[in-house]
N, C-alpha and C. Protein backbone atom coordinates (compact mmCIF):
# COMPACT_ATOMS: atom_id res chain seq x y z
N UNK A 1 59.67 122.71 117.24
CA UNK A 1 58.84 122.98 118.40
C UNK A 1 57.46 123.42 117.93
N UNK A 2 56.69 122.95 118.71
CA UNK A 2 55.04 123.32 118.10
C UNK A 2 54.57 124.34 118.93
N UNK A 3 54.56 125.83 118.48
CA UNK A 3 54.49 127.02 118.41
C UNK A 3 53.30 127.03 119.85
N UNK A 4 51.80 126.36 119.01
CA UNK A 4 50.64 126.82 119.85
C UNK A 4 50.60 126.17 120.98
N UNK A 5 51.28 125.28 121.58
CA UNK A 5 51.88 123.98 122.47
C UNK A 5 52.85 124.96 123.48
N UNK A 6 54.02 125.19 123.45
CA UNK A 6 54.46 126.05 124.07
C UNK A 6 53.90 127.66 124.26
N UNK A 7 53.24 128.25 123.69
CA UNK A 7 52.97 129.44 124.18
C UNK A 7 51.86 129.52 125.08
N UNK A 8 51.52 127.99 125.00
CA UNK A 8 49.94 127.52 125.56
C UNK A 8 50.50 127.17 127.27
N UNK A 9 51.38 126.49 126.98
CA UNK A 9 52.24 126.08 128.05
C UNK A 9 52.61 127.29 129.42
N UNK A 10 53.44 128.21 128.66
CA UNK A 10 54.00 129.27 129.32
C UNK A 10 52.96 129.62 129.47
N UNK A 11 51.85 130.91 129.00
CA UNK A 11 50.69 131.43 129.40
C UNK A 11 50.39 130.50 130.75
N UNK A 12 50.45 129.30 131.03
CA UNK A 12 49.54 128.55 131.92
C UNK A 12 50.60 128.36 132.98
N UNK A 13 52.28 128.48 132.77
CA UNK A 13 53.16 128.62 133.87
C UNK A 13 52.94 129.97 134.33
N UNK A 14 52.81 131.06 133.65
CA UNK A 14 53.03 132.37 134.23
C UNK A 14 51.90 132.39 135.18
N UNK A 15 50.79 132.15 134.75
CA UNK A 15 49.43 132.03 135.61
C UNK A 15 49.80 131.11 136.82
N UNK A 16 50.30 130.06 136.94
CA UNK A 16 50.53 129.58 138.15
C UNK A 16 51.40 130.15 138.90
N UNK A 17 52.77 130.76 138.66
CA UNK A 17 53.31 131.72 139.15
C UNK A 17 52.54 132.74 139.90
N UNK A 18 51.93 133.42 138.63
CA UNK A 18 50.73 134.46 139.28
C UNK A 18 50.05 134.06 140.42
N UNK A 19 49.53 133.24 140.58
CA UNK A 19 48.83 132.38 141.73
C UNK A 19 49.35 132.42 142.67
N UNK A 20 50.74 131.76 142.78
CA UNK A 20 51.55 131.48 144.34
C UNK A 20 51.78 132.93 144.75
N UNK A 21 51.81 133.73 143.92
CA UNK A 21 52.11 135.55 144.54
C UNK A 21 50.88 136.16 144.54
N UNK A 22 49.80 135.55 144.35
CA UNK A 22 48.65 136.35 144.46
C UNK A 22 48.42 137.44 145.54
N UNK A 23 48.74 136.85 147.23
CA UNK A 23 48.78 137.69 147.73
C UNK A 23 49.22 138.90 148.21
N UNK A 24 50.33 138.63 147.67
CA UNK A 24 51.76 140.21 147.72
C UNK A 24 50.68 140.95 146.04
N UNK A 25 50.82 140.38 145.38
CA UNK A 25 50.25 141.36 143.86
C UNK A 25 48.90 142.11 144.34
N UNK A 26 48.00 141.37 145.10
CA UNK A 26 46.83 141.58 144.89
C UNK A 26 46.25 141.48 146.10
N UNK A 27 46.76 142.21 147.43
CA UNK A 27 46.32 141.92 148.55
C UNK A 27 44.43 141.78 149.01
N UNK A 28 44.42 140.80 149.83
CA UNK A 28 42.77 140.93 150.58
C UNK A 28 42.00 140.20 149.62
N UNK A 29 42.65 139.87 147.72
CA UNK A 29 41.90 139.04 146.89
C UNK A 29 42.03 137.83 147.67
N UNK A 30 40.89 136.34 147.25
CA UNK A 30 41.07 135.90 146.97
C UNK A 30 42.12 134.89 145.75
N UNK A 31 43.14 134.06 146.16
CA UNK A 31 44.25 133.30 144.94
C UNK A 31 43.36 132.37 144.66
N UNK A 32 43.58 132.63 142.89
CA UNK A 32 42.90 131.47 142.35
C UNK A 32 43.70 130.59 142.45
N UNK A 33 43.15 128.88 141.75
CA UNK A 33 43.43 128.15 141.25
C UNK A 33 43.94 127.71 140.18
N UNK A 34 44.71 127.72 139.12
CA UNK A 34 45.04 127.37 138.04
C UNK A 34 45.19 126.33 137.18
N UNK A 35 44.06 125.68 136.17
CA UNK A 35 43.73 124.64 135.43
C UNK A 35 44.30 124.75 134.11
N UNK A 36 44.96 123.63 133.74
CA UNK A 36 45.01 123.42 132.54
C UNK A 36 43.67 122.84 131.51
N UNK A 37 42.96 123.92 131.14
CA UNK A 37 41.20 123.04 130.74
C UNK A 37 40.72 123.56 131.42
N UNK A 38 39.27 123.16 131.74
CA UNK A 38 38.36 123.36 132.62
C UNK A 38 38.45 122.54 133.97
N UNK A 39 38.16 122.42 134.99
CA UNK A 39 38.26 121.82 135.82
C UNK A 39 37.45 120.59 136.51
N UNK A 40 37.26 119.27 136.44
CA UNK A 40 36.26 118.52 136.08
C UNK A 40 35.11 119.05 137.79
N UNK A 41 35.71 119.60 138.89
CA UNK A 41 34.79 120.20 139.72
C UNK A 41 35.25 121.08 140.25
N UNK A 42 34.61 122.64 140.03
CA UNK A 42 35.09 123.82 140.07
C UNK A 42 35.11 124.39 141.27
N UNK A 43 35.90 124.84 141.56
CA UNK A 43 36.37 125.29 142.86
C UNK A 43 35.39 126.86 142.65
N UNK A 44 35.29 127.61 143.95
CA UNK A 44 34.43 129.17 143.26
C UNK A 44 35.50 129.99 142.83
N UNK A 45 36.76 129.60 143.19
CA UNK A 45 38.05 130.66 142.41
C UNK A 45 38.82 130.42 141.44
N UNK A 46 39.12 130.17 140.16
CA UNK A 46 40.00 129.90 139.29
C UNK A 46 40.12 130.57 138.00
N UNK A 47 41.31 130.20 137.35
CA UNK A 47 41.40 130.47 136.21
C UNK A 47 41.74 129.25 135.43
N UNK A 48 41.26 129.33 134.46
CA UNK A 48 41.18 128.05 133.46
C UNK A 48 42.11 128.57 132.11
N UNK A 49 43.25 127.92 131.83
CA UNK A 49 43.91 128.12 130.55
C UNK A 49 43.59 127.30 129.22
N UNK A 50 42.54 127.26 128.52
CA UNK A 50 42.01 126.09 127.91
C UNK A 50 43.21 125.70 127.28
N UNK A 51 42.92 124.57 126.83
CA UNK A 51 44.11 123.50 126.74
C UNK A 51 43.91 123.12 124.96
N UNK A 52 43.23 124.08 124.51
CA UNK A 52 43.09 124.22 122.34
C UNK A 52 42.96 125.64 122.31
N UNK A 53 44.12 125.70 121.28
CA UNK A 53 44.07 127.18 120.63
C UNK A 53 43.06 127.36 119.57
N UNK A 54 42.50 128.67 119.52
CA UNK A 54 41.17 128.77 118.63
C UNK A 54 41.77 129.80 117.52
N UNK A 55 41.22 130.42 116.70
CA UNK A 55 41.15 130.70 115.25
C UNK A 55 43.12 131.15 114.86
N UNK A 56 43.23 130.01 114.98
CA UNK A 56 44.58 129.99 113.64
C UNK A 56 44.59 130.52 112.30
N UNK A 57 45.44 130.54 111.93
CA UNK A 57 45.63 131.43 110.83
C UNK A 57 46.95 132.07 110.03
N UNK A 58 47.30 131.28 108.82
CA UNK A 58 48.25 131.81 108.51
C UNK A 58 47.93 132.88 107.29
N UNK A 59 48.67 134.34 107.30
CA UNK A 59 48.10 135.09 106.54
C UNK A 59 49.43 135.99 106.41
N UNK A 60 49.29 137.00 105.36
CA UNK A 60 50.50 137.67 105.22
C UNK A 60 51.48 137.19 104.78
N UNK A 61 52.51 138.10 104.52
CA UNK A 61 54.46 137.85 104.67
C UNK A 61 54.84 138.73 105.13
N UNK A 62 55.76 137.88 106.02
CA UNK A 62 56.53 139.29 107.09
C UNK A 62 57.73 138.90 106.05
N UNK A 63 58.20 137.82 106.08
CA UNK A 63 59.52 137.85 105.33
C UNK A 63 59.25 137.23 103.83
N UNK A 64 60.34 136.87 102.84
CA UNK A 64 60.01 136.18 101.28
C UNK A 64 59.40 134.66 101.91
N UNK A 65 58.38 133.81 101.76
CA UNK A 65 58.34 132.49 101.17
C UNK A 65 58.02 132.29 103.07
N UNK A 66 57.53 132.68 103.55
CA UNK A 66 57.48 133.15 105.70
C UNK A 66 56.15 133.96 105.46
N UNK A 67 55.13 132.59 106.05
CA UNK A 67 53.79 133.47 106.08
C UNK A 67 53.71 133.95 107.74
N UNK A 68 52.74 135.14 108.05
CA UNK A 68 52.81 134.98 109.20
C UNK A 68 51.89 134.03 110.14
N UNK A 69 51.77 133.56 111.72
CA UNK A 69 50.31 132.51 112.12
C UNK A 69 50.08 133.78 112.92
N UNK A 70 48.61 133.63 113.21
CA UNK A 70 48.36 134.29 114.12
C UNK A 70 47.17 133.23 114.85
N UNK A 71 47.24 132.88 116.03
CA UNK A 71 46.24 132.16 116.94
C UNK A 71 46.03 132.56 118.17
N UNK A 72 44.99 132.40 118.61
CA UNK A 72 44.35 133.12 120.07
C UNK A 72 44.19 131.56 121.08
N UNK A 73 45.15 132.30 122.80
CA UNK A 73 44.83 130.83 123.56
C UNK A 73 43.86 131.90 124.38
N UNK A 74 43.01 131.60 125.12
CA UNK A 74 41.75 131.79 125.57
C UNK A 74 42.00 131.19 127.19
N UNK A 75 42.18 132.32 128.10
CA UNK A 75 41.80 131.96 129.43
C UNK A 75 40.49 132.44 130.25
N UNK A 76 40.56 131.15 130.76
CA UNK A 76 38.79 132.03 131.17
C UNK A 76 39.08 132.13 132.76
N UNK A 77 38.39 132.79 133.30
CA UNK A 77 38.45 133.24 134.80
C UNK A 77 37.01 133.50 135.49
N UNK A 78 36.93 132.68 136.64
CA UNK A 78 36.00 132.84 137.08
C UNK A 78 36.41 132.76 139.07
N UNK A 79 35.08 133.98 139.28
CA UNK A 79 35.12 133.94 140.88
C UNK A 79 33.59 133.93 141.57
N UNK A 80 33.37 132.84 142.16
CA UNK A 80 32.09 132.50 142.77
C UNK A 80 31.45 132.95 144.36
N UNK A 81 30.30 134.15 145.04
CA UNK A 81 31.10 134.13 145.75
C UNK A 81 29.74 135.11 146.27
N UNK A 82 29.21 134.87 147.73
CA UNK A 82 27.50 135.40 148.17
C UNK A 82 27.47 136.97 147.99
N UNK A 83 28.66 137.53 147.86
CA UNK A 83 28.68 138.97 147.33
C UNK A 83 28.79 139.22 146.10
N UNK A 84 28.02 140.25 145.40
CA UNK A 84 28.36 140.79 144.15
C UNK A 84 29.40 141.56 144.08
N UNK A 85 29.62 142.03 144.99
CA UNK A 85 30.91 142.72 144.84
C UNK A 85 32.41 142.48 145.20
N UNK A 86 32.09 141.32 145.67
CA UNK A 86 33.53 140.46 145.80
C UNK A 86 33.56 139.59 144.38
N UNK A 87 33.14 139.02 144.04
CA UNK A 87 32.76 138.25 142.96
C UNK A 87 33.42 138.88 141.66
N UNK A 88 32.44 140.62 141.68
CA UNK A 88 33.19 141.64 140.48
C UNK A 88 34.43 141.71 141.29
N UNK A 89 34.87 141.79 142.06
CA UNK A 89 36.39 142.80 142.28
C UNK A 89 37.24 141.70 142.22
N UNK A 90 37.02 140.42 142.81
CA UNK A 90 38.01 139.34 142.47
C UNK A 90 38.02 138.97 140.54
N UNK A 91 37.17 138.80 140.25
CA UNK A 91 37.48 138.76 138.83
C UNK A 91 38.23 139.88 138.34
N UNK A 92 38.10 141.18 138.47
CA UNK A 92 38.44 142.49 137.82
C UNK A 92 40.04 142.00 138.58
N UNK A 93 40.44 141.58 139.91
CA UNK A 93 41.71 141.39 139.76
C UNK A 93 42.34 139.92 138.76
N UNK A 94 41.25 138.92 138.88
CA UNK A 94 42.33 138.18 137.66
C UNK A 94 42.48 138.25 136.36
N UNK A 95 41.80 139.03 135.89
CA UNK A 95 41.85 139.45 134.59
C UNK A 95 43.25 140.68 134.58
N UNK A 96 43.09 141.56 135.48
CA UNK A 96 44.06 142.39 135.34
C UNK A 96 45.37 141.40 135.28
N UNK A 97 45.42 140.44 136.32
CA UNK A 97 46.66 139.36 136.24
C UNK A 97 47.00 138.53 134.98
N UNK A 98 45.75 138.58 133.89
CA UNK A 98 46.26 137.82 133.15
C UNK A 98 46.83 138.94 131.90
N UNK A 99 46.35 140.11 131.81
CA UNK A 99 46.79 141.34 131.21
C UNK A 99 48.53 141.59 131.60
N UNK A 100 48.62 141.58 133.09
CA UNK A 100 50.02 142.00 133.37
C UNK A 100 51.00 140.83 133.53
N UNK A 101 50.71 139.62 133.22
CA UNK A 101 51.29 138.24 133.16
C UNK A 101 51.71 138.16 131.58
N UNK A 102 50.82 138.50 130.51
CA UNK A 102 51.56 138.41 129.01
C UNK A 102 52.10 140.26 128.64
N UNK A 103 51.77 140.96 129.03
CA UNK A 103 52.49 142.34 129.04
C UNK A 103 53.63 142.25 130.03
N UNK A 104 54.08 141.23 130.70
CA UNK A 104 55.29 141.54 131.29
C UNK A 104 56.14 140.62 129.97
N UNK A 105 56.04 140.38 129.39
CA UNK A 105 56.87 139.78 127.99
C UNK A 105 56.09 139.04 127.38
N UNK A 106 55.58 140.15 126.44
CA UNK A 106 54.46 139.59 125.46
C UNK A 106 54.75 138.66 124.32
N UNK A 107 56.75 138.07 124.36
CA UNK A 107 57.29 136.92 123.94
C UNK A 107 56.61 135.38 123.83
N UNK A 108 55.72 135.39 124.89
CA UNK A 108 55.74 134.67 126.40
C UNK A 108 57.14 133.41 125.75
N UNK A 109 58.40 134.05 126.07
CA UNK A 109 59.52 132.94 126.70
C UNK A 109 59.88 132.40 125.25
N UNK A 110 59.92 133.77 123.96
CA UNK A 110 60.37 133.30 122.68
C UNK A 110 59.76 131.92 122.36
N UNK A 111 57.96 132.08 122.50
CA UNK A 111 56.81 131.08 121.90
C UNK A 111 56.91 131.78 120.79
N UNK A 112 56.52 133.10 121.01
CA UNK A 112 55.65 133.83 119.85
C UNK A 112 56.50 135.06 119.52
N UNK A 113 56.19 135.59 118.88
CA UNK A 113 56.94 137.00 118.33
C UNK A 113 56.36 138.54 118.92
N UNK A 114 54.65 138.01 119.45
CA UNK A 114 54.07 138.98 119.76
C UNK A 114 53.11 138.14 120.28
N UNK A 115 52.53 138.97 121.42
CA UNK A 115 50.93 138.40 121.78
C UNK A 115 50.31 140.05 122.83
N UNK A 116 49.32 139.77 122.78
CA UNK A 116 48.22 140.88 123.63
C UNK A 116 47.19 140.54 123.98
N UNK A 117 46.80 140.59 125.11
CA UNK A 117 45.78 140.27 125.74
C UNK A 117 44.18 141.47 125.29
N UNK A 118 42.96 141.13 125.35
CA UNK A 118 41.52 141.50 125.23
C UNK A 118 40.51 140.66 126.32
N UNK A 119 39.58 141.59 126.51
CA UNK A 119 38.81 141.06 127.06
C UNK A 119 37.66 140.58 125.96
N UNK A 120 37.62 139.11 125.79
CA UNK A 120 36.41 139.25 124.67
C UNK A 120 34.54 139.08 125.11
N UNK A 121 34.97 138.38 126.75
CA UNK A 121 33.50 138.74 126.78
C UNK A 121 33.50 138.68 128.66
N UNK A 122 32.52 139.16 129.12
CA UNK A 122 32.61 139.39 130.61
C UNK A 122 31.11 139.73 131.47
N UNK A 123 30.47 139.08 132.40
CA UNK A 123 29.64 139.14 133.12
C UNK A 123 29.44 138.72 134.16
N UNK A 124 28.33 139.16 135.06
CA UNK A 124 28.06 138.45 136.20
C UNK A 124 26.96 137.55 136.34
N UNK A 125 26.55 136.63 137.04
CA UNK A 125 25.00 136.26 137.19
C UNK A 125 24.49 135.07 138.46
N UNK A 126 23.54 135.45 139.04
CA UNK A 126 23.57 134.64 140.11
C UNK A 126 22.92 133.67 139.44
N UNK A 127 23.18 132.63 140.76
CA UNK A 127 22.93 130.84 140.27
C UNK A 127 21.49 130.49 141.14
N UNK A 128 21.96 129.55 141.16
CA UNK A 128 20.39 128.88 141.92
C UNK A 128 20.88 128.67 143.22
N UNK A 129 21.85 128.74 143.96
CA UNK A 129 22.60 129.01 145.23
C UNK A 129 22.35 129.82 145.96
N UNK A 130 22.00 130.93 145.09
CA UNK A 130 21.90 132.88 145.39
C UNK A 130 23.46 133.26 145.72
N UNK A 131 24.69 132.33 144.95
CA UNK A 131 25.91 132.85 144.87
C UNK A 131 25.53 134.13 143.55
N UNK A 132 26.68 134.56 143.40
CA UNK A 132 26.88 135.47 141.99
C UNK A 132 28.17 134.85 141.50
N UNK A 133 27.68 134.64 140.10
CA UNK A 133 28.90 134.08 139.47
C UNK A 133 29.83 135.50 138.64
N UNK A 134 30.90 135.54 138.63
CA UNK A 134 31.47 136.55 137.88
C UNK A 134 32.88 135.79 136.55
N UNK A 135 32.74 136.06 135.64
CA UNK A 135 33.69 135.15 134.67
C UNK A 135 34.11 136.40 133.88
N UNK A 136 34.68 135.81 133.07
CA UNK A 136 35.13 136.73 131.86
C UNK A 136 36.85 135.75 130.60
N UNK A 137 36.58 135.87 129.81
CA UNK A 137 37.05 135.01 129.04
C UNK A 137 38.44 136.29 128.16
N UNK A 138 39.44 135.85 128.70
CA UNK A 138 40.38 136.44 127.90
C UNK A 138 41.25 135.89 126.96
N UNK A 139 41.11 136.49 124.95
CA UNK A 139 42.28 136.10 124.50
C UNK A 139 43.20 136.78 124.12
N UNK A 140 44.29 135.94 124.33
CA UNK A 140 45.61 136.20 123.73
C UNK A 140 45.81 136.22 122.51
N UNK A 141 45.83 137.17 121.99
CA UNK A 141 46.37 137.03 120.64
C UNK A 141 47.59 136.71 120.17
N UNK A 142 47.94 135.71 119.37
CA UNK A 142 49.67 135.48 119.49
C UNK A 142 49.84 135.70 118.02
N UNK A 143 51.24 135.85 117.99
CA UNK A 143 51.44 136.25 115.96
C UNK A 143 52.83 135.74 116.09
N UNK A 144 52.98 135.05 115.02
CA UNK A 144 54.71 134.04 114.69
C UNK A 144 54.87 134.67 113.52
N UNK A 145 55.87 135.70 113.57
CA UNK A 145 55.93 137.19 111.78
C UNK A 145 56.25 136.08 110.77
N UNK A 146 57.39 135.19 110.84
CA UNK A 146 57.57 134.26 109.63
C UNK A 146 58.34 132.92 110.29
N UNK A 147 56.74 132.33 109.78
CA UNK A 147 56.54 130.90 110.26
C UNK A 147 57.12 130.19 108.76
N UNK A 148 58.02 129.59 108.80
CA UNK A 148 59.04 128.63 107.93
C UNK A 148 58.56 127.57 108.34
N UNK A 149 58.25 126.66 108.07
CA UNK A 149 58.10 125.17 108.31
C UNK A 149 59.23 124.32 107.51
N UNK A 150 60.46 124.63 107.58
CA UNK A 150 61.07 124.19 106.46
C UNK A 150 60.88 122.51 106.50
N UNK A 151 60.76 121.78 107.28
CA UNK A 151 61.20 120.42 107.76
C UNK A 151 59.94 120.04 106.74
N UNK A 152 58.85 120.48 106.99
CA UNK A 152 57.76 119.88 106.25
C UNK A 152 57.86 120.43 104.58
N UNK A 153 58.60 121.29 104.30
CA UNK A 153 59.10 121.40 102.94
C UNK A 153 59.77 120.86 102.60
N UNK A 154 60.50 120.16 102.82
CA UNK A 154 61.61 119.45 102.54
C UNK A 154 60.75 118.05 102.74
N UNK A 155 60.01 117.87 103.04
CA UNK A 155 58.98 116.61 102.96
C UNK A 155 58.46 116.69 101.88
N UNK A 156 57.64 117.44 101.59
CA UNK A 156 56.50 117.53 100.80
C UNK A 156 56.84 118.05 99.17
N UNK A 157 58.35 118.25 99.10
CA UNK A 157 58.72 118.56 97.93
C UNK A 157 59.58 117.61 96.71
């Protein structure tokens, strides 16, 4: 099974989940939308699960001859919207959703061994609309303690 493929997967089921309950979780928000990627025309509410994992990395030993990976999937979230303060408070709730979506089993569904969510970057800014845009880009950090590839050892040897 290809590790960054499924955990990429789940992250982007839990988020749609998240979505259809938006309104019991998160009353009076706006429910986003949920993309796999970016969306080729953006709705003003969504969250985007990009669809490539970014800085991979195998490093360490958790176990003998078992390095560990560690790779980050990256959801971005954005809410569009003639108030600044709907704009901030709907984002500030999907970010919290994507925090309490991999902290409710930071497994996500025995992908990974571990993952945790960060905010790595976050702002507002109005457009040429005189909307206010509000985004913020969250990654997941995921870690596989001892990644064996045996199949490809047994190739390559």
């Amino acid at each position: 099974m290809v590790t960054f493929q499924a955990a990429r997967d789940e992250l982007r089921r839990r988020m749609e989940k998240v979505a259809e309950s938006f309104g019991d979780l998160y009353p009076g928000v706006q429910a986003p939308k949920v993309f796999d990627g970016f969306p080729t025309s953006e709705p003003p509410f969504y969250i985007a699960v990009d669809s490539i994992v970014d800085t991979a990395a195998m490093g360490g030993k958790a176990v003998p001859d078992a390095g560990q990976l560690d790779f980050t999937i990256h959801v971005l979230c954005f809410a569009r919207h003639a108030d600044l303060a709907t704009a901030s408070a709907t984002l500030l709730a999907y970010v919290d959703a994507v925090f309490n979506a991999v902290m409710a089993d930071q497994r996500l569904a025995m992908s990974v061994d571990n993952s945790f969510p960060s905010v790595e970057a976050a702002g507002t800014s109005p457009d040429s609309s005189k909307y206010h845009m509000a985004a913020a880009s969250v990654g997941v950090q995921c870690s596989v303690f001892s990644k064996c590839p045996q199949r490809f050892r047994e190739v390559v040897q």
